[in-house]
PDB file of N, CA and C in Angstrom:
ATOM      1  N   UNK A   1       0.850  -1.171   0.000  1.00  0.00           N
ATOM      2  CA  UNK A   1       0.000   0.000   0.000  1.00  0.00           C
ATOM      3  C   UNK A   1       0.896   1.234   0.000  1.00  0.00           C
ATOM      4  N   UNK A   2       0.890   1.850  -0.576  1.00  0.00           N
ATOM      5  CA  UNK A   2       1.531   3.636  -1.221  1.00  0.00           C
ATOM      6  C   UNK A   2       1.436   4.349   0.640  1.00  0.00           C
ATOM      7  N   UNK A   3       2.279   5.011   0.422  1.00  0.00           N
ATOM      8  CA  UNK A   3       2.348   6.155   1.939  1.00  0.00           C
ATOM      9  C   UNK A   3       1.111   6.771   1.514  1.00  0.00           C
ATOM     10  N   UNK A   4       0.670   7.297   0.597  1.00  0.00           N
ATOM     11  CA  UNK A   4      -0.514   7.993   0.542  1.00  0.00           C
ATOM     12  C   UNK A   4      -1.506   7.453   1.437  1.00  0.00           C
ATOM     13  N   UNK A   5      -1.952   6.132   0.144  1.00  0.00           N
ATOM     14  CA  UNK A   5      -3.244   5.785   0.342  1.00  0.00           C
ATOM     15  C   UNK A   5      -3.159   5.403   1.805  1.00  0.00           C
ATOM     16  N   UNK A   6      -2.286   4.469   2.933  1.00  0.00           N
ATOM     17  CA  UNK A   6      -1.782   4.550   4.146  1.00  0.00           C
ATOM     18  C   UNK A   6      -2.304   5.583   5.271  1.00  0.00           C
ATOM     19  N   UNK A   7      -2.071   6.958   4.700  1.00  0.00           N
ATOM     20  CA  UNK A   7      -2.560   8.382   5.136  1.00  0.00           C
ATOM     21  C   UNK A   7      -3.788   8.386   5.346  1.00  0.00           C
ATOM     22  N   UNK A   8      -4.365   7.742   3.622  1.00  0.00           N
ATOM     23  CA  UNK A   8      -5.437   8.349   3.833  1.00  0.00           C
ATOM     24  C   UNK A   8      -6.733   7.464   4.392  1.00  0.00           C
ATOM     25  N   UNK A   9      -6.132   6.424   4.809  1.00  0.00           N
ATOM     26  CA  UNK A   9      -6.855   5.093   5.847  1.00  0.00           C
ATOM     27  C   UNK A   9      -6.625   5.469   7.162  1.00  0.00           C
ATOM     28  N   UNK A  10      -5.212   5.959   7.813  1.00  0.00           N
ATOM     29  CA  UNK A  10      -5.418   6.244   9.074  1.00  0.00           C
ATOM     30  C   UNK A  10      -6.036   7.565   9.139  1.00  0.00           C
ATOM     31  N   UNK A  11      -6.254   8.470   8.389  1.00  0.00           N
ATOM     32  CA  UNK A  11      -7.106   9.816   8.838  1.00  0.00           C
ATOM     33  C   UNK A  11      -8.293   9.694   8.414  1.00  0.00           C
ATOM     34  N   UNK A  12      -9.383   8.460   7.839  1.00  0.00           N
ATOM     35  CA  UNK A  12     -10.632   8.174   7.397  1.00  0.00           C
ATOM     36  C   UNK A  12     -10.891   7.376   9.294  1.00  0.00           C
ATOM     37  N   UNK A  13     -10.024   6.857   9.606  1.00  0.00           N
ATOM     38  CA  UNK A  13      -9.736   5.937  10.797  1.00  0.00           C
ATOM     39  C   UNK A  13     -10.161   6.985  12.268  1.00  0.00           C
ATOM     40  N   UNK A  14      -9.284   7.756  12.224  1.00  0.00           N
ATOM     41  CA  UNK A  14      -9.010   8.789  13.387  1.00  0.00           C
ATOM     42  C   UNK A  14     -10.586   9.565  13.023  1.00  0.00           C
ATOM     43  N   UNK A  15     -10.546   9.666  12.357  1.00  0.00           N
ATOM     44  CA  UNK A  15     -11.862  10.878  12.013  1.00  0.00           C
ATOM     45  C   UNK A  15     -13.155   9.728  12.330  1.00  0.00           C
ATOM     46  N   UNK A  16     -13.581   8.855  11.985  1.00  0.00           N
ATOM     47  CA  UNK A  16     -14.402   8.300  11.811  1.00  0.00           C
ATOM     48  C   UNK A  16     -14.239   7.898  13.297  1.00  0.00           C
ATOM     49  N   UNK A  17     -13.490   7.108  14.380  1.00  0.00           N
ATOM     50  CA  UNK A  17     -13.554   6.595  15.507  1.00  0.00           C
ATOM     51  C   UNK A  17     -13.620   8.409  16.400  1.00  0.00           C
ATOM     52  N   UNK A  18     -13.029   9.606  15.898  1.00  0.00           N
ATOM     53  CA  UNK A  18     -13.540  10.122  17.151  1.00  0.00           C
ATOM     54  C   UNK A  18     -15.174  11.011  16.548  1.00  0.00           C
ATOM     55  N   UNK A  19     -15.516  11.125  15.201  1.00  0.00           N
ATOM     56  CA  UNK A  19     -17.024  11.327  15.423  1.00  0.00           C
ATOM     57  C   UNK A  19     -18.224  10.107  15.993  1.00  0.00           C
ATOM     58  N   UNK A  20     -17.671   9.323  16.001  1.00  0.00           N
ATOM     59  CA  UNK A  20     -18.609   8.056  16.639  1.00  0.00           C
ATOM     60  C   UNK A  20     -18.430   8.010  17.816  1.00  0.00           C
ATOM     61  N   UNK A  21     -17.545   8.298  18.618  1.00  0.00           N
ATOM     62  CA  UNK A  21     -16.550   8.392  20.330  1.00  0.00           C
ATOM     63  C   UNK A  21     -17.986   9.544  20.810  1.00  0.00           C
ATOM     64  N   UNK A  22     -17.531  10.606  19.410  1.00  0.00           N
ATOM     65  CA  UNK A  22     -18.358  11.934  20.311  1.00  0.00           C
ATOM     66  C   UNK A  22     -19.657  12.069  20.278  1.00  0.00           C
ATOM     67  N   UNK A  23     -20.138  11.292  19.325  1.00  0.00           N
ATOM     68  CA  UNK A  23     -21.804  11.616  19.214  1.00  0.00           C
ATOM     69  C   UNK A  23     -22.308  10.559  20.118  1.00  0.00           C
ATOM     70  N   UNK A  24     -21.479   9.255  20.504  1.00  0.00           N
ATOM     71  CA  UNK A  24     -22.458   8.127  21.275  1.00  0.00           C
ATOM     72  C   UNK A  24     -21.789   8.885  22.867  1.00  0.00           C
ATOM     73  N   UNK A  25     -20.898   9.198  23.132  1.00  0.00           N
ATOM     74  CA  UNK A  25     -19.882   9.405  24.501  1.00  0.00           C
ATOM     75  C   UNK A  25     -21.224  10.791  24.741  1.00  0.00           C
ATOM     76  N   UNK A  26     -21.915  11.802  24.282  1.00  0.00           N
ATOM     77  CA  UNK A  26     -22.855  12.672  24.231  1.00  0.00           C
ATOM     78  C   UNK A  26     -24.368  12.457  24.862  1.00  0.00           C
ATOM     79  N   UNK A  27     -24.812  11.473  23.863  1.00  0.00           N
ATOM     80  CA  UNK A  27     -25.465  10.482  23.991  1.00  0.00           C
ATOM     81  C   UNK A  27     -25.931   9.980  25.053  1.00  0.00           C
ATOM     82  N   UNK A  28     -24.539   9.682  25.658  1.00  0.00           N
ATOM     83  CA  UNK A  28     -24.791   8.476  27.144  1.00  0.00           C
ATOM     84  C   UNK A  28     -24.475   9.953  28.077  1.00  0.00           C
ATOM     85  N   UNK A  29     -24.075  10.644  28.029  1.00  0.00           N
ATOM     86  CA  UNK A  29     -24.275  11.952  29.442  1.00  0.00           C
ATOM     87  C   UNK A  29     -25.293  12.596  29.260  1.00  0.00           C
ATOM     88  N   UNK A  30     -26.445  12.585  28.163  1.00  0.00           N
ATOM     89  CA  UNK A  30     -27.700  13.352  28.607  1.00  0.00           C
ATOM     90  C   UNK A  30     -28.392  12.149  29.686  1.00  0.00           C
ATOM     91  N   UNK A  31     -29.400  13.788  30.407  1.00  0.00           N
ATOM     92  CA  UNK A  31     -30.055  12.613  31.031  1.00  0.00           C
ATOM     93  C   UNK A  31     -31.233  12.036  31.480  1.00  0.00           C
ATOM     94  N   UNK A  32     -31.330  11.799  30.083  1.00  0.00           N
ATOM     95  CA  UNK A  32     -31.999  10.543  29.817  1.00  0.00           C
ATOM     96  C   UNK A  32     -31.593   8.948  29.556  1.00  0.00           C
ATOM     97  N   UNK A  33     -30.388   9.011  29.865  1.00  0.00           N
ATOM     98  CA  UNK A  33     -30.064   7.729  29.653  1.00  0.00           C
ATOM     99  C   UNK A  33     -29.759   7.172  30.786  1.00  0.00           C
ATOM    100  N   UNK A  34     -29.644   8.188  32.315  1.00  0.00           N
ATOM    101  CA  UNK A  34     -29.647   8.079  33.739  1.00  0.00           C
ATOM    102  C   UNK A  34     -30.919   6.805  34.408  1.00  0.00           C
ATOM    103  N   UNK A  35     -31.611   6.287  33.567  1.00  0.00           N
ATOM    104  CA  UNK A  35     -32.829   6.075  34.277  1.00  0.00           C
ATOM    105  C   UNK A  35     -32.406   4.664  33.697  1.00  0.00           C
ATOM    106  N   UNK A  36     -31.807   4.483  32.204  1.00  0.00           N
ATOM    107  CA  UNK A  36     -31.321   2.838  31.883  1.00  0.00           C
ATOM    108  C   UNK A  36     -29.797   2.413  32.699  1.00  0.00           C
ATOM    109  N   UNK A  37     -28.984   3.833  32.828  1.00  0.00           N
ATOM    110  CA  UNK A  37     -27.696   3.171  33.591  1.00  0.00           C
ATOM    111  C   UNK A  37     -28.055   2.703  35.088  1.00  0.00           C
ATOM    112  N   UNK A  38     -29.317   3.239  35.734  1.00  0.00           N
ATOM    113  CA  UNK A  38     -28.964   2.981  37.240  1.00  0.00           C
ATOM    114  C   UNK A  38     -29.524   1.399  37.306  1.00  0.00           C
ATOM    115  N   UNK A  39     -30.098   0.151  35.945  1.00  0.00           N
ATOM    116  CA  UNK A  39     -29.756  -0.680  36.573  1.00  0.00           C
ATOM    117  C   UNK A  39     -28.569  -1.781  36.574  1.00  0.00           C
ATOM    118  N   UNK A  40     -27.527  -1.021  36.266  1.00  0.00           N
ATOM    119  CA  UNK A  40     -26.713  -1.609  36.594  1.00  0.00           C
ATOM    120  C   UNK A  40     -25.796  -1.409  37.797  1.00  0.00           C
ATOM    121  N   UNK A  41     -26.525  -0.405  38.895  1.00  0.00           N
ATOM    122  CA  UNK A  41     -26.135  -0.452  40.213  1.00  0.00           C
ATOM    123  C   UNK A  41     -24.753   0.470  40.546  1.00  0.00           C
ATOM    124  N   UNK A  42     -24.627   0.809  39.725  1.00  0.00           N
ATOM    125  CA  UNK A  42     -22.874   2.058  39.593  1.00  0.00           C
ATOM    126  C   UNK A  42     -23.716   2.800  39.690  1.00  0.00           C
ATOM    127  N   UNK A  43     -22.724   3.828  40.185  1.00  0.00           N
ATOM    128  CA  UNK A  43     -22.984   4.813  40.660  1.00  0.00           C
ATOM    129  C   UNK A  43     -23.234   6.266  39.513  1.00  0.00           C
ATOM    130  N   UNK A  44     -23.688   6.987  38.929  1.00  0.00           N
ATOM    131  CA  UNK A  44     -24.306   7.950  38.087  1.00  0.00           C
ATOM    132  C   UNK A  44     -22.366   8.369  38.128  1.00  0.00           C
ATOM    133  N   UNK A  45     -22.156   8.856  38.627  1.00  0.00           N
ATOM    134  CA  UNK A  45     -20.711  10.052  38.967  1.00  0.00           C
ATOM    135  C   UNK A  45     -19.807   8.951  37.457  1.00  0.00           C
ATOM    136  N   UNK A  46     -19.997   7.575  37.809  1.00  0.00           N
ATOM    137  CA  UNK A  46     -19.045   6.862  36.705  1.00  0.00           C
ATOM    138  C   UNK A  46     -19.481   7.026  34.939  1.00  0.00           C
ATOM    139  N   UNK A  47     -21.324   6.877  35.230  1.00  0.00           N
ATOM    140  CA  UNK A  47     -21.573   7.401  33.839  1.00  0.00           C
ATOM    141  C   UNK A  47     -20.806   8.658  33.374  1.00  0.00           C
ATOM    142  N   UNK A  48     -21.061   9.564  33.993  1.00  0.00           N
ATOM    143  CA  UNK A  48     -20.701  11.147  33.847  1.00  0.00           C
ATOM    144  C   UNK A  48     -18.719  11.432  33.453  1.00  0.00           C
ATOM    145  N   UNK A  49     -18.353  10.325  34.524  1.00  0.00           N
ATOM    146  CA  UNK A  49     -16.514  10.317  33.890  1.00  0.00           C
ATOM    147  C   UNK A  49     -16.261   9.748  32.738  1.00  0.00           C
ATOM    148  N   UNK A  50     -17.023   8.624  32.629  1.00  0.00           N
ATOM    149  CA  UNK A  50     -16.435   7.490  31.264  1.00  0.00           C
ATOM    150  C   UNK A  50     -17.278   8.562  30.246  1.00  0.00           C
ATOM    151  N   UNK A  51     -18.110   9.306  30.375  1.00  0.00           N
ATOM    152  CA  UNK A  51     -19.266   9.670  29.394  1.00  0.00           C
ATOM    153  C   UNK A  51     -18.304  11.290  28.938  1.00  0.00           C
ATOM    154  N   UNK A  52     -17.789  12.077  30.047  1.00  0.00           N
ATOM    155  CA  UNK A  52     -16.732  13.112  29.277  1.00  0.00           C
ATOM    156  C   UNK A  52     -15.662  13.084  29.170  1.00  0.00           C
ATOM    157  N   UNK A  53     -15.223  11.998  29.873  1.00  0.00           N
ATOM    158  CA  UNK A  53     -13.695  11.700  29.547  1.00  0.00           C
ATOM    159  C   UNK A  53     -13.746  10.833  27.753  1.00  0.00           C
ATOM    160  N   UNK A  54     -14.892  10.303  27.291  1.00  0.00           N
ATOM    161  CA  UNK A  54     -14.795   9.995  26.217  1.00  0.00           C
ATOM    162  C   UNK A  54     -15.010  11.159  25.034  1.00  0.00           C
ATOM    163  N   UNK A  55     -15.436  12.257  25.756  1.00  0.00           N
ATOM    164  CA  UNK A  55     -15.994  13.312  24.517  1.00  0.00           C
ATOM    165  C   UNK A  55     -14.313  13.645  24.354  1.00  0.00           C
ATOM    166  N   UNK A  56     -13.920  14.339  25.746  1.00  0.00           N
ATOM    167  CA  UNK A  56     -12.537  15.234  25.738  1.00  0.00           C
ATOM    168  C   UNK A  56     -11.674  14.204  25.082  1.00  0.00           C
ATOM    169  N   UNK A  57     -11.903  13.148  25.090  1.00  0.00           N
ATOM    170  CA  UNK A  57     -10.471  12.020  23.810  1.00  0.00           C
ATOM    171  C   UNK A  57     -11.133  12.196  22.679  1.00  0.00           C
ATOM    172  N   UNK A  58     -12.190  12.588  21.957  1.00  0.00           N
ATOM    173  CA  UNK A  58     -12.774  12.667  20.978  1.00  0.00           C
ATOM    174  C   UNK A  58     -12.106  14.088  20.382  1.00  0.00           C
ATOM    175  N   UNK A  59     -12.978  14.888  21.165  1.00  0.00           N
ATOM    176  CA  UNK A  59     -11.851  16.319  20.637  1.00  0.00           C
ATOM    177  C   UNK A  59     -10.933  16.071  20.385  1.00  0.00           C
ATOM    178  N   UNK A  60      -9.912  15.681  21.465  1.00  0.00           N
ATOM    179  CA  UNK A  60      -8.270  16.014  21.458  1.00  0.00           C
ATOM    180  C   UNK A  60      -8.135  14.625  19.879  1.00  0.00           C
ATOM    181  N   UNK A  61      -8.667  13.673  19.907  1.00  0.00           N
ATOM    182  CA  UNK A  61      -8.293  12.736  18.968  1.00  0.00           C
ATOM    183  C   UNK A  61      -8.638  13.490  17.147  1.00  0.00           C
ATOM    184  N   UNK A  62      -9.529  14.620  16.914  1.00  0.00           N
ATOM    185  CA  UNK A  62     -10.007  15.319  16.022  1.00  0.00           C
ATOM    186  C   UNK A  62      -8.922  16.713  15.855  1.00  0.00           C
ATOM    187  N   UNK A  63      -8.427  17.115  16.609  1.00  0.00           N
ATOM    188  CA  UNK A  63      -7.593  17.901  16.391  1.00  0.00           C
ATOM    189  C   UNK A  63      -6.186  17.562  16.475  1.00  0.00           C
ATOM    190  N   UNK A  64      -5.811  18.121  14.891  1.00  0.00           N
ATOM    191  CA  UNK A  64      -4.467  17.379  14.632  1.00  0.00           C
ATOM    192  C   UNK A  64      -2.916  17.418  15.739  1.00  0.00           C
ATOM    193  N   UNK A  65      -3.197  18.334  16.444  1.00  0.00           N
ATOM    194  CA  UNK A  65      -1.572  18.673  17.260  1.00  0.00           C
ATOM    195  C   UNK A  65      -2.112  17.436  18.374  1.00  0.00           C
ATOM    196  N   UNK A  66      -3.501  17.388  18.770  1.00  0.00           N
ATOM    197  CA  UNK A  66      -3.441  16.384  20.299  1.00  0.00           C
ATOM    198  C   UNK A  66      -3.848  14.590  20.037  1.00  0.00           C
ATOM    199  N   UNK A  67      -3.631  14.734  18.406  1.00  0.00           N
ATOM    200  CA  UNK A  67      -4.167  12.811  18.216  1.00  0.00           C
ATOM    201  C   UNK A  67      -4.033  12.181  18.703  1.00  0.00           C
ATOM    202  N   UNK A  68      -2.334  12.340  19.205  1.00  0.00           N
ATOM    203  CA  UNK A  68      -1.701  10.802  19.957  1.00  0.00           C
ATOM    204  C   UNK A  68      -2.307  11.041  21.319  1.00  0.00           C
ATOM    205  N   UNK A  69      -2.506  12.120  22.167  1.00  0.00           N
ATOM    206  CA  UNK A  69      -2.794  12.446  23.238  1.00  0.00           C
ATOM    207  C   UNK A  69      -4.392  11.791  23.626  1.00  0.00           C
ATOM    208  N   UNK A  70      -4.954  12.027  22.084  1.00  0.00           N
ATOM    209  CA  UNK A  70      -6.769  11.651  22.107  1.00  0.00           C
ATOM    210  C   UNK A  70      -6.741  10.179  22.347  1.00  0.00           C
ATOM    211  N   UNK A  71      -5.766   9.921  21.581  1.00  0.00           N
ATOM    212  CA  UNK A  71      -6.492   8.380  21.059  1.00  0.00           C
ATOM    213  C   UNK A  71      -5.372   7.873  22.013  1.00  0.00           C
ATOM    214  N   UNK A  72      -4.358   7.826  23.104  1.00  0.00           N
ATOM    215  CA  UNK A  72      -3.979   7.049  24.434  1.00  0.00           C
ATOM    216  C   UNK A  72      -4.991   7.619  25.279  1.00  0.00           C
ATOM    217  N   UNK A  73      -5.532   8.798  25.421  1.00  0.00           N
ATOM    218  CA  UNK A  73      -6.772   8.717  26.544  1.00  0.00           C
ATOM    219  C   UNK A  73      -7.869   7.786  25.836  1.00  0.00           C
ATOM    220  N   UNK A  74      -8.374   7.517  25.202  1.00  0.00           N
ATOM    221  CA  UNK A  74      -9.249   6.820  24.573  1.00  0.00           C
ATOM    222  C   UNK A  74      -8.949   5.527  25.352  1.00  0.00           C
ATOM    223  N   UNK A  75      -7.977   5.194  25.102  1.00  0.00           N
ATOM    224  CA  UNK A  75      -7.203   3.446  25.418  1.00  0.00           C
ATOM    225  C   UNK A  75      -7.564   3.572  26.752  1.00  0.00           C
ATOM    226  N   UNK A  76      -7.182   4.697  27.475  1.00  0.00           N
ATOM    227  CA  UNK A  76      -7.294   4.275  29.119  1.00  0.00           C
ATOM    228  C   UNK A  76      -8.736   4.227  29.286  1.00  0.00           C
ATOM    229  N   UNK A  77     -10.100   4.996  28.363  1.00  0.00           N
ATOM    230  CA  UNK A  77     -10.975   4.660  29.411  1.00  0.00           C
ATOM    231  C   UNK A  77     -12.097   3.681  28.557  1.00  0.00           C
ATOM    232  N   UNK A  78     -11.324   3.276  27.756  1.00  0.00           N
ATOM    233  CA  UNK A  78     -11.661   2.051  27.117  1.00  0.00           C
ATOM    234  C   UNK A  78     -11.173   0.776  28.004  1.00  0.00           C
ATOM    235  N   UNK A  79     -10.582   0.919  28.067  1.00  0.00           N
ATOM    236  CA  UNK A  79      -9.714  -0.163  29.159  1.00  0.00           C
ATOM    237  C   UNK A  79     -10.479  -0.074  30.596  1.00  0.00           C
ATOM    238  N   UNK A  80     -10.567   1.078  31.014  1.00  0.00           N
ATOM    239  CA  UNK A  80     -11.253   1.165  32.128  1.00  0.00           C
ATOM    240  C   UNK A  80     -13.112   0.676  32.256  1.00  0.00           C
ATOM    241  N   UNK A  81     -13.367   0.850  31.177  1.00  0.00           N
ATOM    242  CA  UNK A  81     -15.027   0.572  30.832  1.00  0.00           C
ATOM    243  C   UNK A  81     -14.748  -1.041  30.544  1.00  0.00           C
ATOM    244  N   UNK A  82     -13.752  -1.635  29.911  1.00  0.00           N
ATOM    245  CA  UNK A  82     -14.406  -2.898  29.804  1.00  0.00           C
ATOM    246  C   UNK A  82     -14.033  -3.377  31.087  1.00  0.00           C
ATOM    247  N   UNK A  83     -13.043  -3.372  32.183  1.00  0.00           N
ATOM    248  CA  UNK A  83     -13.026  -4.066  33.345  1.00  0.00           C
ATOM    249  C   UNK A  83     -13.921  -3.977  34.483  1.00  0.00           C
ATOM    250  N   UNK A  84     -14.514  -2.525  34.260  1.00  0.00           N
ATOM    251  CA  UNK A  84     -16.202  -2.131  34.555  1.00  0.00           C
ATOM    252  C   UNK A  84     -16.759  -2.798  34.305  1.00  0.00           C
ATOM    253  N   UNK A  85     -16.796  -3.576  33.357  1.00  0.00           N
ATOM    254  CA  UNK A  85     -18.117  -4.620  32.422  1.00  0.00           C
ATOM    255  C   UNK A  85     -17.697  -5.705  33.263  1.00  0.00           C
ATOM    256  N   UNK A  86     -17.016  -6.134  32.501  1.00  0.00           N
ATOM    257  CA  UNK A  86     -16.280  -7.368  33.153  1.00  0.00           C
ATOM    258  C   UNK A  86     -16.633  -8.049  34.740  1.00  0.00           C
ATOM    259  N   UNK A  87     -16.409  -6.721  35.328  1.00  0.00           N
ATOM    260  CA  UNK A  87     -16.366  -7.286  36.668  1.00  0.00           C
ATOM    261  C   UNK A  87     -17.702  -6.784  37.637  1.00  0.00           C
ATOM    262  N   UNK A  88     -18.436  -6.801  36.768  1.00  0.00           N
ATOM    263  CA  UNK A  88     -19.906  -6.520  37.312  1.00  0.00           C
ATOM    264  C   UNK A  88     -20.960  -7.635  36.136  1.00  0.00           C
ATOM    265  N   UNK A  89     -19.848  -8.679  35.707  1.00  0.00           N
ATOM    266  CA  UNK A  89     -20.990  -9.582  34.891  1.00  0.00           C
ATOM    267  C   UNK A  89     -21.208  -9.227  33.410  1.00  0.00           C
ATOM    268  N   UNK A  90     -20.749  -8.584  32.978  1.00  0.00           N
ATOM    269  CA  UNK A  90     -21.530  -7.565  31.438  1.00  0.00           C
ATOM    270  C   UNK A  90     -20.376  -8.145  30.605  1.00  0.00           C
ATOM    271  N   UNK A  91     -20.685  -8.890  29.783  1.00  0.00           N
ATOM    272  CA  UNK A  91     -19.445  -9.539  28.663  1.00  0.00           C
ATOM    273  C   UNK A  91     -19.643  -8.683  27.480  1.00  0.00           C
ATOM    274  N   UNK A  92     -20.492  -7.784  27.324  1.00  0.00           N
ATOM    275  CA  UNK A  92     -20.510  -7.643  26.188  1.00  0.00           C
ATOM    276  C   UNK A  92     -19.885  -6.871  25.705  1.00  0.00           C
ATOM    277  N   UNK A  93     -18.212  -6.627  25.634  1.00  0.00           N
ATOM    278  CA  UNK A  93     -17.608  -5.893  25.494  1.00  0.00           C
ATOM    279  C   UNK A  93     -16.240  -5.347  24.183  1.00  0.00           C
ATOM    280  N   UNK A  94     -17.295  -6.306  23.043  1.00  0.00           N
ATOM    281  CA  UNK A  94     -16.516  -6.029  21.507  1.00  0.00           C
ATOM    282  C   UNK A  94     -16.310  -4.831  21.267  1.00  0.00           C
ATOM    283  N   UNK A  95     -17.368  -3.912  21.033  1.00  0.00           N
ATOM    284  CA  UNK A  95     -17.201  -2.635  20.603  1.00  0.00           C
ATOM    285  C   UNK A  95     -16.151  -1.641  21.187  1.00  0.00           C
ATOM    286  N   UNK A  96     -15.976  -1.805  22.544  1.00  0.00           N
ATOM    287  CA  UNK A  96     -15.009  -1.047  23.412  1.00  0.00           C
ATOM    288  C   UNK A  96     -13.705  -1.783  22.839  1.00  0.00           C
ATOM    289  N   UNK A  97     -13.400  -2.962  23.041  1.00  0.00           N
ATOM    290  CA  UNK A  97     -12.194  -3.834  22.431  1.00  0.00           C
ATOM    291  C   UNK A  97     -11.916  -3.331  20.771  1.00  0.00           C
ATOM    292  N   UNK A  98     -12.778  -3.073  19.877  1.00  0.00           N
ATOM    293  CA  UNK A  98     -12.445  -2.351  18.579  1.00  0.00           C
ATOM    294  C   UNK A  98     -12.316  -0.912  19.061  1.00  0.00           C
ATOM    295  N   UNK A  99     -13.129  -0.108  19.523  1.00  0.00           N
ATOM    296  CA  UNK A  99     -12.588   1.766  19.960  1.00  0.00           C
ATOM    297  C   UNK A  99     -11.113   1.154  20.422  1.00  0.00           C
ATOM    298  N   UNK A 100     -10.875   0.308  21.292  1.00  0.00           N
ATOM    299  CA  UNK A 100      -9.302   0.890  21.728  1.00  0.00           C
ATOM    300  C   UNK A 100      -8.338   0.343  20.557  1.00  0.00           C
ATOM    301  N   UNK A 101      -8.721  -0.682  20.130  1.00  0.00           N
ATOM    302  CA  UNK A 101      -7.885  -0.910  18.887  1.00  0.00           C
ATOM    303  C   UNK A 101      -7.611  -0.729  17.696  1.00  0.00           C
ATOM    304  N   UNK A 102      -8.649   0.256  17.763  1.00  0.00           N
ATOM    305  CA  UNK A 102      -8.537   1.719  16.588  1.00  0.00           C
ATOM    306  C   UNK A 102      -7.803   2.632  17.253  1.00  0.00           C
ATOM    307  N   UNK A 103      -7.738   3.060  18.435  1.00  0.00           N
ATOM    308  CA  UNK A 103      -7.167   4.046  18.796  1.00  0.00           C
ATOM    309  C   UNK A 103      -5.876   4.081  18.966  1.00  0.00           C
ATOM    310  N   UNK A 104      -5.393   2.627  19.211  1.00  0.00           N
ATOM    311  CA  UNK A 104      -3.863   2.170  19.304  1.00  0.00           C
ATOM    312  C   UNK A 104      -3.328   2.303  17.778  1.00  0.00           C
ATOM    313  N   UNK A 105      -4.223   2.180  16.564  1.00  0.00           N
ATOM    314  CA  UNK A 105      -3.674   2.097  15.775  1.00  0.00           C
ATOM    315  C   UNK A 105      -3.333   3.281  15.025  1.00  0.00           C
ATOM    316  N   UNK A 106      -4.750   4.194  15.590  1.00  0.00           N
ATOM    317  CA  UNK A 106      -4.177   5.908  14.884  1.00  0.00           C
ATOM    318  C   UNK A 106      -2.912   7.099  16.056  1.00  0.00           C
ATOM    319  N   UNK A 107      -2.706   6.065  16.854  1.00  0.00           N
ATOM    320  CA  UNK A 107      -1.997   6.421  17.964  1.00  0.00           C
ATOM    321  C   UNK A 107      -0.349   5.906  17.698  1.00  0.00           C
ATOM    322  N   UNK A 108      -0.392   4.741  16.842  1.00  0.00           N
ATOM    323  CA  UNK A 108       0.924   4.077  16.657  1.00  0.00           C
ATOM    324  C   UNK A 108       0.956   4.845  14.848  1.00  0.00           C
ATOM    325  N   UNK A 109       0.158   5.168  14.481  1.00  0.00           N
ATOM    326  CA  UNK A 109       0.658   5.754  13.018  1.00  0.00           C
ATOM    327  C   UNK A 109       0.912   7.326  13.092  1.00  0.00           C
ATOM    328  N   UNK A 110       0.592   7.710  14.216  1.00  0.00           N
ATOM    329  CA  UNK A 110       1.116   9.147  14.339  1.00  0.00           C
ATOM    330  C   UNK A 110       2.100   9.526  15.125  1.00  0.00           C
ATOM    331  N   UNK A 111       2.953   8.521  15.968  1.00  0.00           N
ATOM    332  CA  UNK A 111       3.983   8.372  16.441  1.00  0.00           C
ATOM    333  C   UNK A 111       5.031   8.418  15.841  1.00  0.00           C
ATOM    334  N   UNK A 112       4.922   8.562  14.866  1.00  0.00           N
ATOM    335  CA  UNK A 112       6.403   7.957  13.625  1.00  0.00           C
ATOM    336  C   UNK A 112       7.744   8.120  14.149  1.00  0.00           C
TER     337      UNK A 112
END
């Protein structure tokens, strides 16, 4: 594959994982979605961290000087949400396992 076309897969990549980060990470902090998280017995304060700590990696992952910065915060609270899952019973945790492994990957191509 050409350095170009390369380019132009990891910035279809980065762009596409942080408008999807920011419109669902949005999403889950209005609140209305307070009334489906409380049954899973956590506490609201965790919706509200995982829910803007995912917008603020969205930004920083959309603007070109803070990518690498976006997309390793991404990893941490991707990482942090699935052991959340995990350890309260909730397997269902593909989608978070692809966000961080998109994010490692527009994170390791902008490292050069």
């Amino acid at each position: 594959m050409s350095e170009n076309r390369l380019n132009c897969a990891i910035t279809g990549l980065q762009w596409t994982l942080g408008l999807v980060i920011l419109i669902e990470a949005t999403l889950f902090v209005m609140p209305s979605t307070r009334q489906s998280f409380t049954r899973t017995h956590l506490p609201d304060a965790l919706r509200l961290f995982l829910g803007w700590g995912e917008i603020v990696s969205a930004v920083l992952l959309l603007i070109p000087v803070t990518v690498v910065r976006g997309a390793w915060l991404l990893i941490g609270l991707c990482t942090f949400a699935i052991l959340v899952h995990l350890l309260h019973g909730l397997y269902n945790v593909g989608n978070l396992g692809i966000y961080a492994a998109a994010a490692w990957t527009v994170a390791a191509a902008h490292q050069k």
